[in-house]
C-alpha atoms as a PDB file:
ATOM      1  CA  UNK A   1      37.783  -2.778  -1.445  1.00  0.00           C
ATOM      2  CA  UNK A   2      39.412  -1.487  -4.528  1.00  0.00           C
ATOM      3  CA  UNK A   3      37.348   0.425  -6.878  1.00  0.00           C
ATOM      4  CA  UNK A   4      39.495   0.253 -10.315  1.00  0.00           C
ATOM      5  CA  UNK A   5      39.212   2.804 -12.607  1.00  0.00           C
ATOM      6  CA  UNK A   6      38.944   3.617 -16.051  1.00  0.00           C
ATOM      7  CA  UNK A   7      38.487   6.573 -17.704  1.00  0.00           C
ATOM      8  CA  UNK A   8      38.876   6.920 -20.939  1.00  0.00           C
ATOM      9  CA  UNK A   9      40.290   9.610 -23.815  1.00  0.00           C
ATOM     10  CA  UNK A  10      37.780  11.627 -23.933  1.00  0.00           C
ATOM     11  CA  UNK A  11      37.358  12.212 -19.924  1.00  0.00           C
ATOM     12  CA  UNK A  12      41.315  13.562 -20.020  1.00  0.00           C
ATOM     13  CA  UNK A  13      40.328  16.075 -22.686  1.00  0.00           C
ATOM     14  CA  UNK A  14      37.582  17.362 -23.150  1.00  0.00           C
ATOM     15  CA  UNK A  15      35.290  15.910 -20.346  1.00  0.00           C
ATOM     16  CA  UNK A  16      37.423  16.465 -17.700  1.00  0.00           C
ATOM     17  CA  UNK A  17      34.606  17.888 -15.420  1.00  0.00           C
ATOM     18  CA  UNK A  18      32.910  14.611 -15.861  1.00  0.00           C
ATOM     19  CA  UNK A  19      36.620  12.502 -14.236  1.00  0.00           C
ATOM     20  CA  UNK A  20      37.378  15.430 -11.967  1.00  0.00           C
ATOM     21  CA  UNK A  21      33.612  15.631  -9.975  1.00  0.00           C
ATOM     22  CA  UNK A  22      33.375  11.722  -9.917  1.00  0.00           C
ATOM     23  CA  UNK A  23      36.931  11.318  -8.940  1.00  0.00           C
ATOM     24  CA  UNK A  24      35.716  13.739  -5.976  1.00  0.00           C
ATOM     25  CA  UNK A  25      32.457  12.232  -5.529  1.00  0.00           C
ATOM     26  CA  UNK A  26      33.786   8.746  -5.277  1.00  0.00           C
ATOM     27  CA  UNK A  27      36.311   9.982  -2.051  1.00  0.00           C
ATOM     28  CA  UNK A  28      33.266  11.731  -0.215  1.00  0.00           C
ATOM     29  CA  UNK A  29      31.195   8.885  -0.443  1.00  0.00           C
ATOM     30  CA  UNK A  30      34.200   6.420   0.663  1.00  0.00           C
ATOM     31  CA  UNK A  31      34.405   4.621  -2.704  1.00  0.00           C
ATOM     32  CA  UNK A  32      37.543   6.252  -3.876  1.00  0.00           C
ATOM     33  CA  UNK A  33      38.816   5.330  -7.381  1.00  0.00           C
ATOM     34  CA  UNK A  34      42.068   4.087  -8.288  1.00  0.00           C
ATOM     35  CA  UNK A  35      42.620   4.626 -12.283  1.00  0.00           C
ATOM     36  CA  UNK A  36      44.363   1.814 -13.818  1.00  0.00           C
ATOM     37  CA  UNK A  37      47.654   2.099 -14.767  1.00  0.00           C
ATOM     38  CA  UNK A  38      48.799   2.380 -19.014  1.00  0.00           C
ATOM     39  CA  UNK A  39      45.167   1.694 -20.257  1.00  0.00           C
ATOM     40  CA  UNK A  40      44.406   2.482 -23.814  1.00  0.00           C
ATOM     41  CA  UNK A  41      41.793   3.576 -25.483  1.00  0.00           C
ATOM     42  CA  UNK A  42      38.534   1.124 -25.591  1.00  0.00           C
ATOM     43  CA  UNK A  43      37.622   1.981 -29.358  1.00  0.00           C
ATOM     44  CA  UNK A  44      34.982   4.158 -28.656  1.00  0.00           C
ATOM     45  CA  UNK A  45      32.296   2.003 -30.422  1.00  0.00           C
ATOM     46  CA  UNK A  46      31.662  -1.844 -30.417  1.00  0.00           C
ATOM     47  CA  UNK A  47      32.714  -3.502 -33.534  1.00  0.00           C
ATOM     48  CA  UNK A  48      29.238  -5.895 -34.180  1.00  0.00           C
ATOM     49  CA  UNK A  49      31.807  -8.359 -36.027  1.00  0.00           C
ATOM     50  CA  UNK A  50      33.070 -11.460 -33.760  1.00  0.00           C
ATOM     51  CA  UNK A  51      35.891 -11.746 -35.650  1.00  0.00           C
ATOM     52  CA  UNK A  52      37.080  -8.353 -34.969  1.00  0.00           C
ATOM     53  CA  UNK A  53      39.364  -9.386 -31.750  1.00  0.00           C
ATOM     54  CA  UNK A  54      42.328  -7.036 -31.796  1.00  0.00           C
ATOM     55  CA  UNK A  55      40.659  -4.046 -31.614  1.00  0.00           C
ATOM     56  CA  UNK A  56      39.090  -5.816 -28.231  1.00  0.00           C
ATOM     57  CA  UNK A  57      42.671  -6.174 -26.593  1.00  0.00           C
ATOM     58  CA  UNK A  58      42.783  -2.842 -25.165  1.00  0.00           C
ATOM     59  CA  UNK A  59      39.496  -3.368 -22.997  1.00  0.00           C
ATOM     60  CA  UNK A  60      40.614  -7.022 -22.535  1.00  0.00           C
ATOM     61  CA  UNK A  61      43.674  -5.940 -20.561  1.00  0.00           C
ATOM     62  CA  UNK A  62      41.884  -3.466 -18.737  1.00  0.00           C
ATOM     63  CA  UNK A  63      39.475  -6.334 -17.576  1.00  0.00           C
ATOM     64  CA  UNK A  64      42.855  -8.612 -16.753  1.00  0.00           C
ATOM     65  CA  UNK A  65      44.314  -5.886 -14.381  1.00  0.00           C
ATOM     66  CA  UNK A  66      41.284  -5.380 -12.933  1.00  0.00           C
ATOM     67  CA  UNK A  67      39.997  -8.989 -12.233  1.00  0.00           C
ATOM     68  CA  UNK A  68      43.753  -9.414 -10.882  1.00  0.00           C
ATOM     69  CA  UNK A  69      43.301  -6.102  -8.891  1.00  0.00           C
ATOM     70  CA  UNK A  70      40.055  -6.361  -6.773  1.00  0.00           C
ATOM     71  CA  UNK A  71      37.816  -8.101  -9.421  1.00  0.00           C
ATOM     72  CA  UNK A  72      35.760  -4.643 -10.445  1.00  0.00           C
ATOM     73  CA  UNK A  73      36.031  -2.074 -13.120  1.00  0.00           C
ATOM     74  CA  UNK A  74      34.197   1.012 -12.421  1.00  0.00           C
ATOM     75  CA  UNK A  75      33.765   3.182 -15.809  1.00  0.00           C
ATOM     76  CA  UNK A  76      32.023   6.792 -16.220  1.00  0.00           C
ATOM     77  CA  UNK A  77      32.040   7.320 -19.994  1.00  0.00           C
ATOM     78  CA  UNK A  78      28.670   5.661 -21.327  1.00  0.00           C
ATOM     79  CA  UNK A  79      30.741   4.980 -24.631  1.00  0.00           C
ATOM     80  CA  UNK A  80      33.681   2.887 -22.497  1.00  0.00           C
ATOM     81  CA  UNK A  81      31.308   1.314 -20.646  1.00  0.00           C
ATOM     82  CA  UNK A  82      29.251  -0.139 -23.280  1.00  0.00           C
ATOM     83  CA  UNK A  83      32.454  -1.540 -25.258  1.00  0.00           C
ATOM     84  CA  UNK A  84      34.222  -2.904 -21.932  1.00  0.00           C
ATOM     85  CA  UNK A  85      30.776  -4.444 -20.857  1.00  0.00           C
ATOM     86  CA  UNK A  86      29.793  -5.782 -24.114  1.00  0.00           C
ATOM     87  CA  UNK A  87      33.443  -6.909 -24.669  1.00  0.00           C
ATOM     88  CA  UNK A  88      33.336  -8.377 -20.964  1.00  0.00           C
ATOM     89  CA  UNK A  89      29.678 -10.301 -21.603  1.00  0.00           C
ATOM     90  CA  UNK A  90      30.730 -11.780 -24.947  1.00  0.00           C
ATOM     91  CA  UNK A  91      33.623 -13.520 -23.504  1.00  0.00           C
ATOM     92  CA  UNK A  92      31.870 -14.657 -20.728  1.00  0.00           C
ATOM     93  CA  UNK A  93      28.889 -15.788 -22.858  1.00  0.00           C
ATOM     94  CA  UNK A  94      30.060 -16.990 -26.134  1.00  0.00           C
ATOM     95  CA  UNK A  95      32.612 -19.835 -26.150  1.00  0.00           C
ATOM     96  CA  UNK A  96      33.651 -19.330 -29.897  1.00  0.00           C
ATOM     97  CA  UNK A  97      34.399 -15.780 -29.024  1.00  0.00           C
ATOM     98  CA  UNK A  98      36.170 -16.495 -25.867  1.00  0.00           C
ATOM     99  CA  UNK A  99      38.597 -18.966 -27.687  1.00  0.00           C
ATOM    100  CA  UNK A 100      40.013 -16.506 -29.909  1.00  0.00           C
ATOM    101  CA  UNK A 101      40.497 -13.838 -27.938  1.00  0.00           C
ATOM    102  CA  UNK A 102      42.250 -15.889 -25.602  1.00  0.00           C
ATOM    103  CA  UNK A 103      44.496 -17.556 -28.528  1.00  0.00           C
ATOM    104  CA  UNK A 104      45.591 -13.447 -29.023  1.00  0.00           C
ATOM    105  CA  UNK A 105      46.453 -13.129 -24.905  1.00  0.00           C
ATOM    106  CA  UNK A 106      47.823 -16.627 -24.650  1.00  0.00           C
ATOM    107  CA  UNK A 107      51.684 -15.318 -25.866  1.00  0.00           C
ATOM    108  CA  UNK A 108      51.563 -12.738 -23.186  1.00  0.00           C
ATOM    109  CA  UNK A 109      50.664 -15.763 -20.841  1.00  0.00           C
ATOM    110  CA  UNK A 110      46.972 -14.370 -20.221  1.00  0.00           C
ATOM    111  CA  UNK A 111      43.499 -16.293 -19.695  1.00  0.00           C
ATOM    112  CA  UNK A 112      40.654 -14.574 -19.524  1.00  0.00           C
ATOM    113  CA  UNK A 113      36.729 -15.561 -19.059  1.00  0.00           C
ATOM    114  CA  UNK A 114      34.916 -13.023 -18.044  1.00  0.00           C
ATOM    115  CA  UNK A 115      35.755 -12.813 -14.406  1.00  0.00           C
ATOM    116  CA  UNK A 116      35.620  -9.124 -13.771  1.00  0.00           C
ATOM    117  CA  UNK A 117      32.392  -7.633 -12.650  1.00  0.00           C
ATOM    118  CA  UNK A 118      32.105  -4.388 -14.870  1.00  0.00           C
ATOM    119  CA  UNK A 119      30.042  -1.428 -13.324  1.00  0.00           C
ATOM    120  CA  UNK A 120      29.169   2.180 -14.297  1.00  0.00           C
ATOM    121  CA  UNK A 121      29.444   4.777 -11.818  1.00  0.00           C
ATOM    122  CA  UNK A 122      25.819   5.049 -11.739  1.00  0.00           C
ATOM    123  CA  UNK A 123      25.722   1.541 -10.151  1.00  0.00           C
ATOM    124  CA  UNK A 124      28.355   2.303  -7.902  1.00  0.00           C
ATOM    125  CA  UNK A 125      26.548   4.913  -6.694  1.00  0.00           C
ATOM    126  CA  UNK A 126      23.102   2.935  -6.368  1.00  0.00           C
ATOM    127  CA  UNK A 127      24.472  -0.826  -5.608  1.00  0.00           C
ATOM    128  CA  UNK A 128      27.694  -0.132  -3.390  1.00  0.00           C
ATOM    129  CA  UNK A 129      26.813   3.231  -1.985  1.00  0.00           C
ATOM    130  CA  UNK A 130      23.288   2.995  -1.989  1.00  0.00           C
ATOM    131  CA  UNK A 131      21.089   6.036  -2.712  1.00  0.00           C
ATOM    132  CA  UNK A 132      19.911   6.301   0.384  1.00  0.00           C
ATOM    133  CA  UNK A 133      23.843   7.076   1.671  1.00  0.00           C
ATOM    134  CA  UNK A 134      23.580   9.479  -1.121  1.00  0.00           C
ATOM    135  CA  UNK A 135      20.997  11.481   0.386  1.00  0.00           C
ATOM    136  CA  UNK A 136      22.772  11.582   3.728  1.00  0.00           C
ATOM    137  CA  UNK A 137      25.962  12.982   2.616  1.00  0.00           C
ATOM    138  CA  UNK A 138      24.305  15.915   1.025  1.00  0.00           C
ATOM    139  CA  UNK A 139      25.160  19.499   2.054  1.00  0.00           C
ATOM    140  CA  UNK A 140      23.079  21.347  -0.425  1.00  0.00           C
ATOM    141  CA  UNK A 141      19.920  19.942  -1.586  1.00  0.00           C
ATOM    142  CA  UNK A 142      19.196  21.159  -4.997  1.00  0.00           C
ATOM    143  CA  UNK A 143      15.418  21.548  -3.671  1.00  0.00           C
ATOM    144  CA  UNK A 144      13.021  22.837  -6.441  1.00  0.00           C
ATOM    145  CA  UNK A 145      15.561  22.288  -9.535  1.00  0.00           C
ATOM    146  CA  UNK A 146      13.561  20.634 -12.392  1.00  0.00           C
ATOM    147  CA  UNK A 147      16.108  18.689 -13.816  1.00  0.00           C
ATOM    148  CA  UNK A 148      15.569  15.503 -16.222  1.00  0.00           C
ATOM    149  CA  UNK A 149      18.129  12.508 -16.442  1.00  0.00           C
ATOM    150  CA  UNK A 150      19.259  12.073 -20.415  1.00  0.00           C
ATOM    151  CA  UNK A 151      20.205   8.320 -20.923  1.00  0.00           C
ATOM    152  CA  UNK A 152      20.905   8.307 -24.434  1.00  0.00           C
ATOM    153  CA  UNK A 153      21.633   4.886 -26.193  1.00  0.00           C
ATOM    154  CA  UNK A 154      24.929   3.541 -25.067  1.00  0.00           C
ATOM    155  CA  UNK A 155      24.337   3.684 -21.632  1.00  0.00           C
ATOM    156  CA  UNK A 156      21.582   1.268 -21.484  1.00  0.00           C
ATOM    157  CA  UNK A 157      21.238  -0.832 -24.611  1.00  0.00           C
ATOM    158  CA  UNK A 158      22.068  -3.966 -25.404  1.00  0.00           C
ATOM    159  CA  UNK A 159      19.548  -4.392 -22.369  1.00  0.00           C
ATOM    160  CA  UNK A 160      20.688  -8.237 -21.818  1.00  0.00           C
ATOM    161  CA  UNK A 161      24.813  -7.459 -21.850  1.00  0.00           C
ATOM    162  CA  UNK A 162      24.222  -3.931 -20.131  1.00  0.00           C
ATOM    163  CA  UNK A 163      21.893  -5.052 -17.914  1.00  0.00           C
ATOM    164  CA  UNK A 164      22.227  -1.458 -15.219  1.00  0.00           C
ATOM    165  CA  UNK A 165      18.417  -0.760 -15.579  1.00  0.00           C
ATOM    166  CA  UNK A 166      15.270  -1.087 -17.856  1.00  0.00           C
ATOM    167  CA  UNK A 167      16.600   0.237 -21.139  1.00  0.00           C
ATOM    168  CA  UNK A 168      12.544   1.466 -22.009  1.00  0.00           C
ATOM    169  CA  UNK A 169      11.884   2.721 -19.043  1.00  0.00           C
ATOM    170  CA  UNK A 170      15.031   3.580 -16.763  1.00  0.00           C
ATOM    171  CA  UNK A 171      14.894   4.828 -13.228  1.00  0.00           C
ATOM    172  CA  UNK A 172      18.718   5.235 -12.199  1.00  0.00           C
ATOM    173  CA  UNK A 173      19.050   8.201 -12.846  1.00  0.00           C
ATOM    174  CA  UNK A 174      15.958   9.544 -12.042  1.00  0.00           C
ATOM    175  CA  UNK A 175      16.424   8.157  -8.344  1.00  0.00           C
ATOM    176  CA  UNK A 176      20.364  10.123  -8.146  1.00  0.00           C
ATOM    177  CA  UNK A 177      18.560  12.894  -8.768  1.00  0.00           C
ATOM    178  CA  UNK A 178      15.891  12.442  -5.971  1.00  0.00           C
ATOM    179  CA  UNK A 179      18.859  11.330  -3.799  1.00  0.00           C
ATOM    180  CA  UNK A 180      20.693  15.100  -4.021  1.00  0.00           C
ATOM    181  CA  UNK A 181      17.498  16.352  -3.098  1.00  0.00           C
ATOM    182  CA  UNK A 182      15.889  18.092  -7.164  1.00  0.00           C
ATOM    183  CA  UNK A 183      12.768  17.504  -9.122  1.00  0.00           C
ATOM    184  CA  UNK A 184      12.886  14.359 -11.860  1.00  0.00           C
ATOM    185  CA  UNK A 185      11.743  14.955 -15.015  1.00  0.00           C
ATOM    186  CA  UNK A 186      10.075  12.600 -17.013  1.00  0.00           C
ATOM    187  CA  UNK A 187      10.209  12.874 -20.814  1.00  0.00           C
ATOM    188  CA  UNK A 188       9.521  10.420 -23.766  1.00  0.00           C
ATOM    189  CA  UNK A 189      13.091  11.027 -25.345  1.00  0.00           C
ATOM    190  CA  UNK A 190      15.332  10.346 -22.585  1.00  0.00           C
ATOM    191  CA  UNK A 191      16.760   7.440 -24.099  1.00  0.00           C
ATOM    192  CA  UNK A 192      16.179   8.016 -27.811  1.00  0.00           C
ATOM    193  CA  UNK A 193      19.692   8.484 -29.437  1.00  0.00           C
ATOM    194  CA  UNK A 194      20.849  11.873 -29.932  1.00  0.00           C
ATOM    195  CA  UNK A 195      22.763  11.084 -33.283  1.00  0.00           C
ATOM    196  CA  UNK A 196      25.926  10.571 -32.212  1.00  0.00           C
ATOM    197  CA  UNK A 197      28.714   9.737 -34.499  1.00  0.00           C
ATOM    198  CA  UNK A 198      26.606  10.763 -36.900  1.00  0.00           C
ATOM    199  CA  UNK A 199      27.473  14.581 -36.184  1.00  0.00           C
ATOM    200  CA  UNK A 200      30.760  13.845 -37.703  1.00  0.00           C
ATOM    201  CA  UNK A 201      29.603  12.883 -40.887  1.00  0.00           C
ATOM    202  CA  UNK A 202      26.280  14.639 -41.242  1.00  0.00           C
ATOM    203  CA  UNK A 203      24.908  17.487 -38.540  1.00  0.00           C
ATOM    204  CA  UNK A 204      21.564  18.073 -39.821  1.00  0.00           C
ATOM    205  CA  UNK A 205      20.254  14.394 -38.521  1.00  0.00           C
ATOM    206  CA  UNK A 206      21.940  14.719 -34.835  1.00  0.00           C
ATOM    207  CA  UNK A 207      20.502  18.522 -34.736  1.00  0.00           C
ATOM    208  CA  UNK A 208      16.927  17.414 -35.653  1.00  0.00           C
ATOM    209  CA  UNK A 209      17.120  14.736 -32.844  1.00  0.00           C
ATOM    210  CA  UNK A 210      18.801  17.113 -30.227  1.00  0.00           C
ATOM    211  CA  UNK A 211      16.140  19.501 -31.088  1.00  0.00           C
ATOM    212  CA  UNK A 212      13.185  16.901 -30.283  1.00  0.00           C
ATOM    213  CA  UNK A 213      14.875  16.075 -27.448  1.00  0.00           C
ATOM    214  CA  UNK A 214      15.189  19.617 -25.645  1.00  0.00           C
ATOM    215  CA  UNK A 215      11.390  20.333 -26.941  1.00  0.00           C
ATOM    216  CA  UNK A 216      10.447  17.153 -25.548  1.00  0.00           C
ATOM    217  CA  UNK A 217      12.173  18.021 -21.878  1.00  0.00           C
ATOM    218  CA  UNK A 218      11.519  22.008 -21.994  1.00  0.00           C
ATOM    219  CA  UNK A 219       7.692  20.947 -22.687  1.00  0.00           C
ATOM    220  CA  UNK A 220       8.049  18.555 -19.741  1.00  0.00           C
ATOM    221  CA  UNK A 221       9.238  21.512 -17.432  1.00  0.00           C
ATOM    222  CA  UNK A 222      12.611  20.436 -17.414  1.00  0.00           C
ATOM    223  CA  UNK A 223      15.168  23.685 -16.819  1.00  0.00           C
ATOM    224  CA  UNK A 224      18.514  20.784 -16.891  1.00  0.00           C
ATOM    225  CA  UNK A 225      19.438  17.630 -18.369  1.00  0.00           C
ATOM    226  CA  UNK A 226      22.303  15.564 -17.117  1.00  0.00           C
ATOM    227  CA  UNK A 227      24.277  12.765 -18.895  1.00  0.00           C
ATOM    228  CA  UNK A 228      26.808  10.457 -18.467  1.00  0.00           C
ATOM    229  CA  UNK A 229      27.969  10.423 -22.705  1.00  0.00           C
ATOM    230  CA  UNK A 230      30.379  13.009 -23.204  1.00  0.00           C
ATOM    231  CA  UNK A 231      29.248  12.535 -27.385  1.00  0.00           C
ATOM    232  CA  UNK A 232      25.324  12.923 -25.798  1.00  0.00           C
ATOM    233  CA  UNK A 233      27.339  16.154 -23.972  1.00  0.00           C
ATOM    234  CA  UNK A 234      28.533  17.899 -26.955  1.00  0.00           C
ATOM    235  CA  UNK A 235      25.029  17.023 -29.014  1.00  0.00           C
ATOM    236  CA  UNK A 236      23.033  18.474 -26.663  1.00  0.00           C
ATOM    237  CA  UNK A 237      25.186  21.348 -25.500  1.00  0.00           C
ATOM    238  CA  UNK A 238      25.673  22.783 -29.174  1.00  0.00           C
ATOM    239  CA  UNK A 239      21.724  23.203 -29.797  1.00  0.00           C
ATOM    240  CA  UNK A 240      20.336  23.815 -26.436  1.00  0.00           C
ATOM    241  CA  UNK A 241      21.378  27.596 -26.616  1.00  0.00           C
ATOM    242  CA  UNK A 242      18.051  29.757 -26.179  1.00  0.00           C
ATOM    243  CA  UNK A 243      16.243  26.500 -25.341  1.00  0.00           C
ATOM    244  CA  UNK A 244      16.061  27.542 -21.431  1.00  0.00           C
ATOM    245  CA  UNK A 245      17.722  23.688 -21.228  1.00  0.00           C
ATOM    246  CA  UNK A 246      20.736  23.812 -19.106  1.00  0.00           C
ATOM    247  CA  UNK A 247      23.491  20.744 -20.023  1.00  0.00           C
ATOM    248  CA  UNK A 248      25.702  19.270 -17.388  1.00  0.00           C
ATOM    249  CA  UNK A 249      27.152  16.021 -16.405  1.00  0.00           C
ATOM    250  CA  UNK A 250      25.729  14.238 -13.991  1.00  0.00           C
ATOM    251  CA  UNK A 251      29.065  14.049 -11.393  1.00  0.00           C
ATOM    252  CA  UNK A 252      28.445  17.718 -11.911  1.00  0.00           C
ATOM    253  CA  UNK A 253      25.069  17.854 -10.408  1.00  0.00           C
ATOM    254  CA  UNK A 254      26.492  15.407  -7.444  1.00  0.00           C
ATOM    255  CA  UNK A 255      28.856  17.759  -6.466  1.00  0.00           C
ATOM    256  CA  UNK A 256      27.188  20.346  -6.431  1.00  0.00           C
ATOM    257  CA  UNK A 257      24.773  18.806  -3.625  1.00  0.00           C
ATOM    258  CA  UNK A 258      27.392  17.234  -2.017  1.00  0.00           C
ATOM    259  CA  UNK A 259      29.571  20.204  -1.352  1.00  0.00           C
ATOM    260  CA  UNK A 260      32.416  20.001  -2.947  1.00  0.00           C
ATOM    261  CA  UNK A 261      31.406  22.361  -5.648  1.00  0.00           C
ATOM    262  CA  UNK A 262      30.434  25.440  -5.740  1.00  0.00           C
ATOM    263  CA  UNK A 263      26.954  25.749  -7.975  1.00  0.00           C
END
């Protein structure tokens, strides 16, 4: 089985822990990834406008290549995944839509539907792995680390198009985490938005939601968070200095437990 692979900008720069552990990850647990060759960048964000096709063509072609390739995309970047799956669902779903972005592929000979089944690493690891496989390949149980999963918004909403878990009350991460063997953390803003985008334009909104959010998971007993956003990554790493909140990406955590990094 071939387990395509795309990455994204942001995991060759500056989340390059976040490719490098699930790259390593992925080979452990026999589900090695094969990254796609000349992809561009997905947009970063989902245009909400039908009309706006061009600026799909880039995940479009990534979803060719990999329907043509072994028929799945794997992503790790919350942000790529929620544009190719979104991009992925609406062509699949909405005829009108469908039509013109295949009028823009049709002079490069190209039809596309929908075809390629679009998964995050998370469901990798849960639906083609299976936790429980997880559990057996780890060397070094993180036994007695309180650590709470941070879903953030991309990752899980639109519910119906993303469609990887219950965006109000999510459990995939929580269950990793059980999996390599350390304590889940429950908190109510796990999967509030941490600001975002919105850093760029104004910091004092993002830092009042970061700051809820660490209260919210310190008060919960949580000593970690993990994500899967490198934006969500960035949010929470710049406030949670003298929180007692330790930020890392998820793959992180993994290999850790799975030996193939030292903690």
């Amino acid at each position: 089985m071939v387990y395509n692979y795309f990455p994204g900008c942001t995991l060759k720069e500056k989340a390059q822990d976040l490719d490098t552990w699930g790259r390593r990850c992925a080979e452990v647990l026999g589900v090695p990834l094969t990254e796609i060759p000349e992809w561009q960048c997905c947009g970063g964000v989902y245009p909400l406008s039908k009309d706006e096709i061009a600026i799909r063509l880039s995940s479009v072609r990534a979803l060719i290549y990999a329907r043509d390739n072994g028929g799945t995309l794997v992503t790790l970047c919350s942000a790529c995944h929620n544009v190719l799956k979104q991009t992925n669902f609406d062509i699949a779903d909405d005829e009108n839509f469908s039509l013109k972005v295949n009028n823009y592929i049709a002079s490069d000979g190209q039809e596309y539907h929908g075809e390629t089944k679009v998964l995050h690493y998370l469901e990798l690891l849960r639906d083609v792995v299976g936790f429980d496989a997880v559990k057996k390949a780890v060397k070094n149980p993180l036994t007695g680390r309180k650590i709470g999963a941070y879903y953030g918004c991309l990752l899980l909403r639109p519910g119906r198009k993303m469609a990887m878990d219950n965006p109000e009350n999510p459990r995939i991460m929580e269950d990793l985490l059980s999996a390599i063997g350390a304590t889940p953390v429950i908190y109510a803003q796990r999967n509030e938005c941490c600001g975002g985008y919105l850093t760029l334009e104004d910091s004092d909104l993002p830092e009042k939601r970061v700051k809820r959010i660490l209260a919210n998971a310190k008060a919960q007993g949580a000593e970690m968070l993990i994500t899967a956003c490198p934006l969500c990554f960035y949010n929470l790493k710049k406030y949670a200095e003298g929180t007692g909140v330790e930020i890392r990406y998820l793959t992180d955590v993994l290999a850790e437990a799975l030996g193939v990094k030292e903690g």
